[in-house]
PDB file of N, CA and C in Angstrom:
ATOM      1  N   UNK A   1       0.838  -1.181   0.000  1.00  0.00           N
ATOM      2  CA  UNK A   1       0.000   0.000   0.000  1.00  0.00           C
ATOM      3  C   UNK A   1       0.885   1.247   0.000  1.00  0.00           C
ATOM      4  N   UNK A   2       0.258   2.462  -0.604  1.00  0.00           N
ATOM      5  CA  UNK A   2       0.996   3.333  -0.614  1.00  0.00           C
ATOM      6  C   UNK A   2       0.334   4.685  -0.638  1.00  0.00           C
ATOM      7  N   UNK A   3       0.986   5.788  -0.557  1.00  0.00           N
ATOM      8  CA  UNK A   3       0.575   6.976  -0.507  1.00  0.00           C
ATOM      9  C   UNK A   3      -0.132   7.516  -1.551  1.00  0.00           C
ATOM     10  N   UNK A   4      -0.862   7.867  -1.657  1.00  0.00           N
ATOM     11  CA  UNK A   4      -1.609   8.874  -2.743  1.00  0.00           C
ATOM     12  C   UNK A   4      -1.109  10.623  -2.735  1.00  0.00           C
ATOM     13  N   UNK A   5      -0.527  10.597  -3.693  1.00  0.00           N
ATOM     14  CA  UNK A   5      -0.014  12.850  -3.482  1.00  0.00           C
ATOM     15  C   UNK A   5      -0.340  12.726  -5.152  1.00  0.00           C
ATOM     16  N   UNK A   6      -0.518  14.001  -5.096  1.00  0.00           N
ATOM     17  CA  UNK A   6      -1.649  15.215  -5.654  1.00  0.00           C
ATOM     18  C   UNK A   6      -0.272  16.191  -5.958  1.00  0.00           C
ATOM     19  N   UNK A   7      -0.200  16.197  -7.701  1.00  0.00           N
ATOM     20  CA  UNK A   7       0.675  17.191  -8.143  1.00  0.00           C
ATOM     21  C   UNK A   7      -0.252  18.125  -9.448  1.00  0.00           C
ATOM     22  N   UNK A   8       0.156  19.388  -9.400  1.00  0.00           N
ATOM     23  CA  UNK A   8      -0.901  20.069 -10.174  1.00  0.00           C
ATOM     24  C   UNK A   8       0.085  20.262 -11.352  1.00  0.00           C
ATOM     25  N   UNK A   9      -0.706  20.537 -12.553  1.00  0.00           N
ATOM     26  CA  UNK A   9       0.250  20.239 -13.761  1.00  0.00           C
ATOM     27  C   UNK A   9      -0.604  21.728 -14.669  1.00  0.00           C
ATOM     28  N   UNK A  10       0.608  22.656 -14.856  1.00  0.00           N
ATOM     29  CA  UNK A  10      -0.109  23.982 -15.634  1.00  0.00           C
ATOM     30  C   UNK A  10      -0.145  23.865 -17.138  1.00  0.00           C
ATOM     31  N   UNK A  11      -0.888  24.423 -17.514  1.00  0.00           N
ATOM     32  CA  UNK A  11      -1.327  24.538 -18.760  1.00  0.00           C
ATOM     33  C   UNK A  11       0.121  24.661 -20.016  1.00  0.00           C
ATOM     34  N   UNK A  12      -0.120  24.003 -20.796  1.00  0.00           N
ATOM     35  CA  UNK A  12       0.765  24.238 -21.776  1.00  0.00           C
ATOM     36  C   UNK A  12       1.685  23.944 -21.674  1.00  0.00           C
ATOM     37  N   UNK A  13       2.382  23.158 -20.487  1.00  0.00           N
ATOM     38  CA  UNK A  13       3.447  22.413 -20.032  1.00  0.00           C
ATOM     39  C   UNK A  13       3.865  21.049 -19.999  1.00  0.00           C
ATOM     40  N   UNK A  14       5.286  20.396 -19.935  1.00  0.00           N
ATOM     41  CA  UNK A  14       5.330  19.450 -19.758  1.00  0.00           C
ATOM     42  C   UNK A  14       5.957  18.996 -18.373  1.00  0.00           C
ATOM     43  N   UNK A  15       5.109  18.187 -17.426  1.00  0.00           N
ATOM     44  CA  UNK A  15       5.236  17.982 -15.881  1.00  0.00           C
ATOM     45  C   UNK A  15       5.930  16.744 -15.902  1.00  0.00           C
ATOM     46  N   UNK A  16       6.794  16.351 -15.513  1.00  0.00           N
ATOM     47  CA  UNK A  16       7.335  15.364 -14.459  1.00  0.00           C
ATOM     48  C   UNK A  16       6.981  15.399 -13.581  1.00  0.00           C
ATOM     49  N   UNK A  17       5.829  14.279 -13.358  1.00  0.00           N
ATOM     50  CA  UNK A  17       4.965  14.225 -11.996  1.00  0.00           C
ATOM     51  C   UNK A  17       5.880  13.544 -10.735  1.00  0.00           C
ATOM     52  N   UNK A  18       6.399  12.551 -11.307  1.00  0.00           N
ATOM     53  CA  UNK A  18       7.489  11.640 -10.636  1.00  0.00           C
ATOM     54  C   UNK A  18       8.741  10.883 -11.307  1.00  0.00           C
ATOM     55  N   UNK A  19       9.908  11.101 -10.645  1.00  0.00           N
ATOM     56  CA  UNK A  19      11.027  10.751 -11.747  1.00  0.00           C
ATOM     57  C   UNK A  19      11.073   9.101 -10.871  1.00  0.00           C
ATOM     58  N   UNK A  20      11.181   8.291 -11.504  1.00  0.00           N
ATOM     59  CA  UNK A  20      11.417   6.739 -11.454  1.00  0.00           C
ATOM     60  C   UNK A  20       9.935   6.245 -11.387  1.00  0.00           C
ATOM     61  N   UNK A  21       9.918   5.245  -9.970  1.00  0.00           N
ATOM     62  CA  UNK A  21       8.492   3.908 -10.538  1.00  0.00           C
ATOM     63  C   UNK A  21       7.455   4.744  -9.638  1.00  0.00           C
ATOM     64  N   UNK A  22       5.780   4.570 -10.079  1.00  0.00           N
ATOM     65  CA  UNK A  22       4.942   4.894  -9.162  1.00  0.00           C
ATOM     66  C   UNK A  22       3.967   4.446 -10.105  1.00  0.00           C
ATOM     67  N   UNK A  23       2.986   4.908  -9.919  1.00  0.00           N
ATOM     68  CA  UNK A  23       1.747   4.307 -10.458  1.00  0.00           C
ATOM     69  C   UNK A  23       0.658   5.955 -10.808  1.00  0.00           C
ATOM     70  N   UNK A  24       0.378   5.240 -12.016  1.00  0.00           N
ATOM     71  CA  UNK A  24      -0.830   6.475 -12.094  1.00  0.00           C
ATOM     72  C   UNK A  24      -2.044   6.338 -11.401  1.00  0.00           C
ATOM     73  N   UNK A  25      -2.593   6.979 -10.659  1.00  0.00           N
ATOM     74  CA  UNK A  25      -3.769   6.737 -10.005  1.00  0.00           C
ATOM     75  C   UNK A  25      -5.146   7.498 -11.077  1.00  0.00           C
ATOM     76  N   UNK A  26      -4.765   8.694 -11.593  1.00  0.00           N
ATOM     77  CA  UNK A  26      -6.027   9.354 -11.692  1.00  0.00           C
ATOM     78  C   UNK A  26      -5.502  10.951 -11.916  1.00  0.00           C
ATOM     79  N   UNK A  27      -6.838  11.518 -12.352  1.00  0.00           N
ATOM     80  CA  UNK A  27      -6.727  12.621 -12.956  1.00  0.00           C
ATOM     81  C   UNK A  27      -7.757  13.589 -12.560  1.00  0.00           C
ATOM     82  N   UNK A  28      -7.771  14.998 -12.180  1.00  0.00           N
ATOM     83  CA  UNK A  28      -8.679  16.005 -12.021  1.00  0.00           C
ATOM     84  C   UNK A  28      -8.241  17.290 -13.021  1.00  0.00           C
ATOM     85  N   UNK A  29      -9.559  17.497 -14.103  1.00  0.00           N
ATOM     86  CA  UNK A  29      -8.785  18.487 -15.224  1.00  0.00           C
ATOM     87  C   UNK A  29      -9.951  19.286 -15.093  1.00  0.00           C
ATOM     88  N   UNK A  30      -9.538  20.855 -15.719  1.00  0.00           N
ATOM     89  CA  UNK A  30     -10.528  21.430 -15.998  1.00  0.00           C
ATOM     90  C   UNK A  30     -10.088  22.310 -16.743  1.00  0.00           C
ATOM     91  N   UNK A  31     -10.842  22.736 -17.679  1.00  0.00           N
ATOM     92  CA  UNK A  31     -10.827  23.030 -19.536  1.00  0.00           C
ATOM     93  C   UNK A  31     -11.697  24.252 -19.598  1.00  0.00           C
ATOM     94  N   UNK A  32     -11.209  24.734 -20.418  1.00  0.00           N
ATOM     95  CA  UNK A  32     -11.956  25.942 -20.795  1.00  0.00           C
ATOM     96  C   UNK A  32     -12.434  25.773 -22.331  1.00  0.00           C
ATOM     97  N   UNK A  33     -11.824  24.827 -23.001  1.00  0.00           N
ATOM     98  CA  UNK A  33     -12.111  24.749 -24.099  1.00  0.00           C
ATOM     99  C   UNK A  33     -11.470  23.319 -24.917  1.00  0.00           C
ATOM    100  N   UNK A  34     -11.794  22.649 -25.610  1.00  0.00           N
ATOM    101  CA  UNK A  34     -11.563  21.190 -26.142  1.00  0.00           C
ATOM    102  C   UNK A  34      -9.378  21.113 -26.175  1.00  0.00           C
ATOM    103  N   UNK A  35      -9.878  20.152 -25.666  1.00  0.00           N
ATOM    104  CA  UNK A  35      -8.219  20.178 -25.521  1.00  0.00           C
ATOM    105  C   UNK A  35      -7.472  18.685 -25.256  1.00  0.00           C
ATOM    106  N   UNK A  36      -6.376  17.994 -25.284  1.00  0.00           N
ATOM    107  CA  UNK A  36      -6.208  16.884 -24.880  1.00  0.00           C
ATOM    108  C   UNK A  36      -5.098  16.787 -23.803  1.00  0.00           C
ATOM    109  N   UNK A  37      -4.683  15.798 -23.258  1.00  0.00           N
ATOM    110  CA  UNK A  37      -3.867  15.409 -22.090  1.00  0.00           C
ATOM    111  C   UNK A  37      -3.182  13.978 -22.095  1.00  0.00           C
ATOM    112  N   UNK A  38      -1.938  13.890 -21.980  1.00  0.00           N
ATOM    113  CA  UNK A  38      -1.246  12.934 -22.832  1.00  0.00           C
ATOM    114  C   UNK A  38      -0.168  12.213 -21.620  1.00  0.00           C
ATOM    115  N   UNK A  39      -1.040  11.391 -21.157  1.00  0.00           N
ATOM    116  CA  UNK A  39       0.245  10.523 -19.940  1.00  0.00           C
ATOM    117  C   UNK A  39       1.260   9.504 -20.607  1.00  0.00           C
ATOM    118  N   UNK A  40       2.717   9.445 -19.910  1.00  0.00           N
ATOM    119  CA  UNK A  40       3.390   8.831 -20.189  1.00  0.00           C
ATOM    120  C   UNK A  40       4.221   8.506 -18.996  1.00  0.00           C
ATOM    121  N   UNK A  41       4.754   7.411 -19.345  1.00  0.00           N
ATOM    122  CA  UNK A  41       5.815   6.551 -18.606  1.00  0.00           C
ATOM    123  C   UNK A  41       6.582   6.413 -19.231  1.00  0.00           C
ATOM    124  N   UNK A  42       7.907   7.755 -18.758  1.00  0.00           N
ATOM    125  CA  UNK A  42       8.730   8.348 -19.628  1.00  0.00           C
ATOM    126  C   UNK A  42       8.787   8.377 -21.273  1.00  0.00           C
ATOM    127  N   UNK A  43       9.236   7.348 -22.188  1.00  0.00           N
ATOM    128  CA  UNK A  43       8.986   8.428 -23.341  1.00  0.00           C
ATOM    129  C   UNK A  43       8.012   7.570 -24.427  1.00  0.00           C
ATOM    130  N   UNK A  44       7.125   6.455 -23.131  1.00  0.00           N
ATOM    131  CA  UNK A  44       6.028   5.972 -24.097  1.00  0.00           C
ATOM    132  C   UNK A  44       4.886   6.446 -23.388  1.00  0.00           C
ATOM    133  N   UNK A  45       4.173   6.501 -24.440  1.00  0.00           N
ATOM    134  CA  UNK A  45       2.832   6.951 -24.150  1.00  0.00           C
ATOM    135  C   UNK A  45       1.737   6.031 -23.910  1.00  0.00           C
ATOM    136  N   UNK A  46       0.582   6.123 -22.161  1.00  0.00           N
ATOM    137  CA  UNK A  46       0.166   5.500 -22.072  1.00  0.00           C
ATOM    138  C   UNK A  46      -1.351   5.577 -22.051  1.00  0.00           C
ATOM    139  N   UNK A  47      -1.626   7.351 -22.105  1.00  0.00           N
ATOM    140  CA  UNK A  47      -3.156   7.952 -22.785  1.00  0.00           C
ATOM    141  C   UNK A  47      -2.949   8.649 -23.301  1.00  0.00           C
ATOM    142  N   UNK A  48      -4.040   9.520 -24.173  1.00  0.00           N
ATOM    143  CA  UNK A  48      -4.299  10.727 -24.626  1.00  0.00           C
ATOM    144  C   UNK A  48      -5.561  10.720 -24.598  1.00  0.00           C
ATOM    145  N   UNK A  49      -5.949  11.300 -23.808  1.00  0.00           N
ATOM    146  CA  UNK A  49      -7.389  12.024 -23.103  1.00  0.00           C
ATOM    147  C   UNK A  49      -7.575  13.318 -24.311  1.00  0.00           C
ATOM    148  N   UNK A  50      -9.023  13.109 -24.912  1.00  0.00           N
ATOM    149  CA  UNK A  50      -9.412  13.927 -25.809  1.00  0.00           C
ATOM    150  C   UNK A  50     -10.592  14.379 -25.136  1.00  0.00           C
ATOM    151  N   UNK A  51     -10.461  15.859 -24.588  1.00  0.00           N
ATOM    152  CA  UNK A  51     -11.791  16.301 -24.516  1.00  0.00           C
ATOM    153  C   UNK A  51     -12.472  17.645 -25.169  1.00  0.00           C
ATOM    154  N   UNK A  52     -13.607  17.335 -25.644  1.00  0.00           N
ATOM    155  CA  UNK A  52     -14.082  17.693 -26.719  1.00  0.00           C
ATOM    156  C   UNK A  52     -14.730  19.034 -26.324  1.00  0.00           C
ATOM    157  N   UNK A  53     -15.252  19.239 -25.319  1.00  0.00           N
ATOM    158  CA  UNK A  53     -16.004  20.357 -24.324  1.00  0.00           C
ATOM    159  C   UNK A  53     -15.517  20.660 -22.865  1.00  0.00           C
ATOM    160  N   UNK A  54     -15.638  22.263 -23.052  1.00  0.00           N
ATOM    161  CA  UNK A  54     -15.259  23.217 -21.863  1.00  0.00           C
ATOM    162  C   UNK A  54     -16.112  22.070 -20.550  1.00  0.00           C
ATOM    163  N   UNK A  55     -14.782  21.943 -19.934  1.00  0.00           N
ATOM    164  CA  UNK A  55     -15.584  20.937 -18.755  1.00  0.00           C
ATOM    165  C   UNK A  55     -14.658  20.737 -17.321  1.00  0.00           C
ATOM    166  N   UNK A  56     -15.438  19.919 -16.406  1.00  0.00           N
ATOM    167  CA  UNK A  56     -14.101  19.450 -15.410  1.00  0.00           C
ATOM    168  C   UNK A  56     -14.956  18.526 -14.931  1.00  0.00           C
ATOM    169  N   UNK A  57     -13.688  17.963 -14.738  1.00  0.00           N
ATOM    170  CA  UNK A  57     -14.265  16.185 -14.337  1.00  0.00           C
ATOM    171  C   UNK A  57     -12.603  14.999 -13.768  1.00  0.00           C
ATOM    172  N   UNK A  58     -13.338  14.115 -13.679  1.00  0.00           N
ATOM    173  CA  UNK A  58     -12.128  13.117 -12.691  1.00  0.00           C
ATOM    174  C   UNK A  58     -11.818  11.893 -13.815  1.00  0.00           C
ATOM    175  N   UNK A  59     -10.845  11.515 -13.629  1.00  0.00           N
ATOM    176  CA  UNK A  59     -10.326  10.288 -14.617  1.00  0.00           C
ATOM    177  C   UNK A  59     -10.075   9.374 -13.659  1.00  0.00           C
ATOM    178  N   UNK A  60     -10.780   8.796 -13.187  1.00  0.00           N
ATOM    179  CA  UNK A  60     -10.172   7.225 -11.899  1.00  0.00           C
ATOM    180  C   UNK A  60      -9.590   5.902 -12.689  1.00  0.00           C
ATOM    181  N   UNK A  61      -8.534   5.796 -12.750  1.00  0.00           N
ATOM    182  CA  UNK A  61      -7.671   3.901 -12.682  1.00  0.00           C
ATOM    183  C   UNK A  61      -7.948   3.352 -12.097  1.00  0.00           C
ATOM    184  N   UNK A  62      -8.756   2.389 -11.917  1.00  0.00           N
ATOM    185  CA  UNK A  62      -9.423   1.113 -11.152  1.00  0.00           C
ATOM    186  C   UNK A  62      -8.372   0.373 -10.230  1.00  0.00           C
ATOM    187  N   UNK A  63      -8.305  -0.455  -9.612  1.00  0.00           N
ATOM    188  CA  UNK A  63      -7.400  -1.557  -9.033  1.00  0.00           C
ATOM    189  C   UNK A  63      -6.352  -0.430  -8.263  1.00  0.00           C
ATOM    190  N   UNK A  64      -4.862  -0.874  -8.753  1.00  0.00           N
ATOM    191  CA  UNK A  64      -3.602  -0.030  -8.329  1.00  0.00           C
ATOM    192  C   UNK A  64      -2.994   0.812  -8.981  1.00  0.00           C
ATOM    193  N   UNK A  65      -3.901   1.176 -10.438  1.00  0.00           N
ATOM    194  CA  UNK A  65      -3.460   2.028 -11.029  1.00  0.00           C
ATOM    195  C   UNK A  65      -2.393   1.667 -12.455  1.00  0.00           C
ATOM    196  N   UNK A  66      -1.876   2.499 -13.350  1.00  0.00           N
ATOM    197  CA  UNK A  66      -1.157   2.030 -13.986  1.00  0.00           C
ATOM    198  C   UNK A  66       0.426   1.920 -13.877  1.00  0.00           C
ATOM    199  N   UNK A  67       1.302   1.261 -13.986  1.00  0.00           N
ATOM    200  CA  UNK A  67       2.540   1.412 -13.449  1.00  0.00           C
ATOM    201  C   UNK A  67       3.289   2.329 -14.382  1.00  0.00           C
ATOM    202  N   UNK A  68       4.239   3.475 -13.787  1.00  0.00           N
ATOM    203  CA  UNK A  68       5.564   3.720 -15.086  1.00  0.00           C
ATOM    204  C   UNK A  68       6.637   3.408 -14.195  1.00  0.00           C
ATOM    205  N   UNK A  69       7.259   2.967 -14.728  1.00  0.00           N
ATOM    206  CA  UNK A  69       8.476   2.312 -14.545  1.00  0.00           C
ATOM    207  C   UNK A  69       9.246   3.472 -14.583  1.00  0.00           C
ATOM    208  N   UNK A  70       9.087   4.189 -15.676  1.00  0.00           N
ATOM    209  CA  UNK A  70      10.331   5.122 -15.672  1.00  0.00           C
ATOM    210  C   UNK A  70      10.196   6.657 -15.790  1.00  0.00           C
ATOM    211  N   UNK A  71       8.844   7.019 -14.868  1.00  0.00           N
ATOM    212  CA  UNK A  71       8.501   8.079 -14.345  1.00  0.00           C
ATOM    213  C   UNK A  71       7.333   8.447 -15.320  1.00  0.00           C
ATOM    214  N   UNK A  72       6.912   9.102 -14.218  1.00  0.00           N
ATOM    215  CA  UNK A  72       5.038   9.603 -14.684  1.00  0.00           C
ATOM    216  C   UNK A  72       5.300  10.993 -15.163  1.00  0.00           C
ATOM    217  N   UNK A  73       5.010  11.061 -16.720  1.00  0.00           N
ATOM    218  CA  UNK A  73       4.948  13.074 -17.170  1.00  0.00           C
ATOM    219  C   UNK A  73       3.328  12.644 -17.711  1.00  0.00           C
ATOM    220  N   UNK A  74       3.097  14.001 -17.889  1.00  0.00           N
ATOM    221  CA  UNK A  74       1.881  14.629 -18.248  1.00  0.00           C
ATOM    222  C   UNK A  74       2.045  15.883 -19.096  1.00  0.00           C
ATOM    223  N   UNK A  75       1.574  15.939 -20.333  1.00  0.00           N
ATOM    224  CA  UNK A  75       1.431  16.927 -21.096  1.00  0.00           C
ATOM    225  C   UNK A  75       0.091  17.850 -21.377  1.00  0.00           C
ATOM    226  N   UNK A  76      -0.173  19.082 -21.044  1.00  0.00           N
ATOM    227  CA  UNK A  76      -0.986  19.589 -20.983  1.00  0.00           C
ATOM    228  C   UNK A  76      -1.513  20.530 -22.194  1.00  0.00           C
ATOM    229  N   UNK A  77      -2.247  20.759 -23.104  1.00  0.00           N
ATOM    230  CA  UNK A  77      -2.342  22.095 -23.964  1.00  0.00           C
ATOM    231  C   UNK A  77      -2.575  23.215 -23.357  1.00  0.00           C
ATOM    232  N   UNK A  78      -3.095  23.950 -23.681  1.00  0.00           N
ATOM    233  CA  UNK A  78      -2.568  25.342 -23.241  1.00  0.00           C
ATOM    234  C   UNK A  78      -3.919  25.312 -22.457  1.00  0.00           C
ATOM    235  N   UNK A  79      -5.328  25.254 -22.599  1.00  0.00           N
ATOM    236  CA  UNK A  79      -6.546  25.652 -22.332  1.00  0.00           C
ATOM    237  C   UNK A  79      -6.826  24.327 -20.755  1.00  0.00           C
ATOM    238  N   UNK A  80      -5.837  23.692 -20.409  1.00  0.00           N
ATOM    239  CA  UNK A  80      -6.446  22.833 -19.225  1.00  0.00           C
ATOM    240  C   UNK A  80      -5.621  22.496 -18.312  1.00  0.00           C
ATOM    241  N   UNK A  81      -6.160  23.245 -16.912  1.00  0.00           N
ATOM    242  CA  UNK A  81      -5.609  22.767 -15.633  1.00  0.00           C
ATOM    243  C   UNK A  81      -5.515  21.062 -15.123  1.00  0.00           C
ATOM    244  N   UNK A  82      -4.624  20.785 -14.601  1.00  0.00           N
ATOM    245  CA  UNK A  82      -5.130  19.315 -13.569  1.00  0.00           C
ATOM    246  C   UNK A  82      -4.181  19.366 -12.551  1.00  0.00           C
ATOM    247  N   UNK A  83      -4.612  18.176 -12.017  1.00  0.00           N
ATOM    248  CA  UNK A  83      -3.761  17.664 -10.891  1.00  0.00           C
ATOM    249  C   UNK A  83      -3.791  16.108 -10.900  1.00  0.00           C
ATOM    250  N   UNK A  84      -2.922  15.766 -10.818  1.00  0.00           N
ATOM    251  CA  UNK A  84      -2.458  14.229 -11.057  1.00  0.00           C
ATOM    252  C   UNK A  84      -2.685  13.394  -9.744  1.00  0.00           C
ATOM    253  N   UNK A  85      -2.754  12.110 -10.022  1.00  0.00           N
ATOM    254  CA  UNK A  85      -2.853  11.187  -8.504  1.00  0.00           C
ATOM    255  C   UNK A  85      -1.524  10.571  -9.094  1.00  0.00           C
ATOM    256  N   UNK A  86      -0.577  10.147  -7.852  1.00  0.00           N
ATOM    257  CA  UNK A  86       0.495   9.059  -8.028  1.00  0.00           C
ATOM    258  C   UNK A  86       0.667   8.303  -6.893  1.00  0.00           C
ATOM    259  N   UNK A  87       1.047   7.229  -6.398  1.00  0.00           N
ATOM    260  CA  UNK A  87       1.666   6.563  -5.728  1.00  0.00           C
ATOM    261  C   UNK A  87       1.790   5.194  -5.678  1.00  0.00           C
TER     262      UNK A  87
END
């Protein structure tokens, strides 16, 4: 079992949520306008969240989440806030 922390990731940036292993837990975004969001475990990609409408909403990983091995980034477009789950 492990900790759950909450990193916020700004717009138009690319975040290193965590450098080495952790797990993706989940996602809290909010958009002003259609935009996508692109997780990776380091330099493969393991979503791209397309959202189509000004919105905010939660992305939950079931079970323990997804693993990166070799660190959790998140890419943001310019129009959407979040905050990441890891542990």
């Amino acid at each position: 079992m492990t900790d759950v922390k909450g990193v916020n990731c700004a717009p138009n940036m690319v975040t290193t949520v965590f450098y080495g292993r952790t797990r993706f837990k989940g996602i809290w975004y909010s958009t002003s306008a259609p935009t996508k969001i692109v997780i990776k475990d380091g330099s493969v990609t393991l979503f791209t969240f397309v959202i189509t409408t000004p919105s905010s909403d939660n992305i939950l990983i079931p079970g323990d989440g997804v693993l990166c091995s070799s660190g959790l980034i998140v890419i943001l477009d310019k129009h959407v806030f979040a905050v990441v789950f890891h542990g």
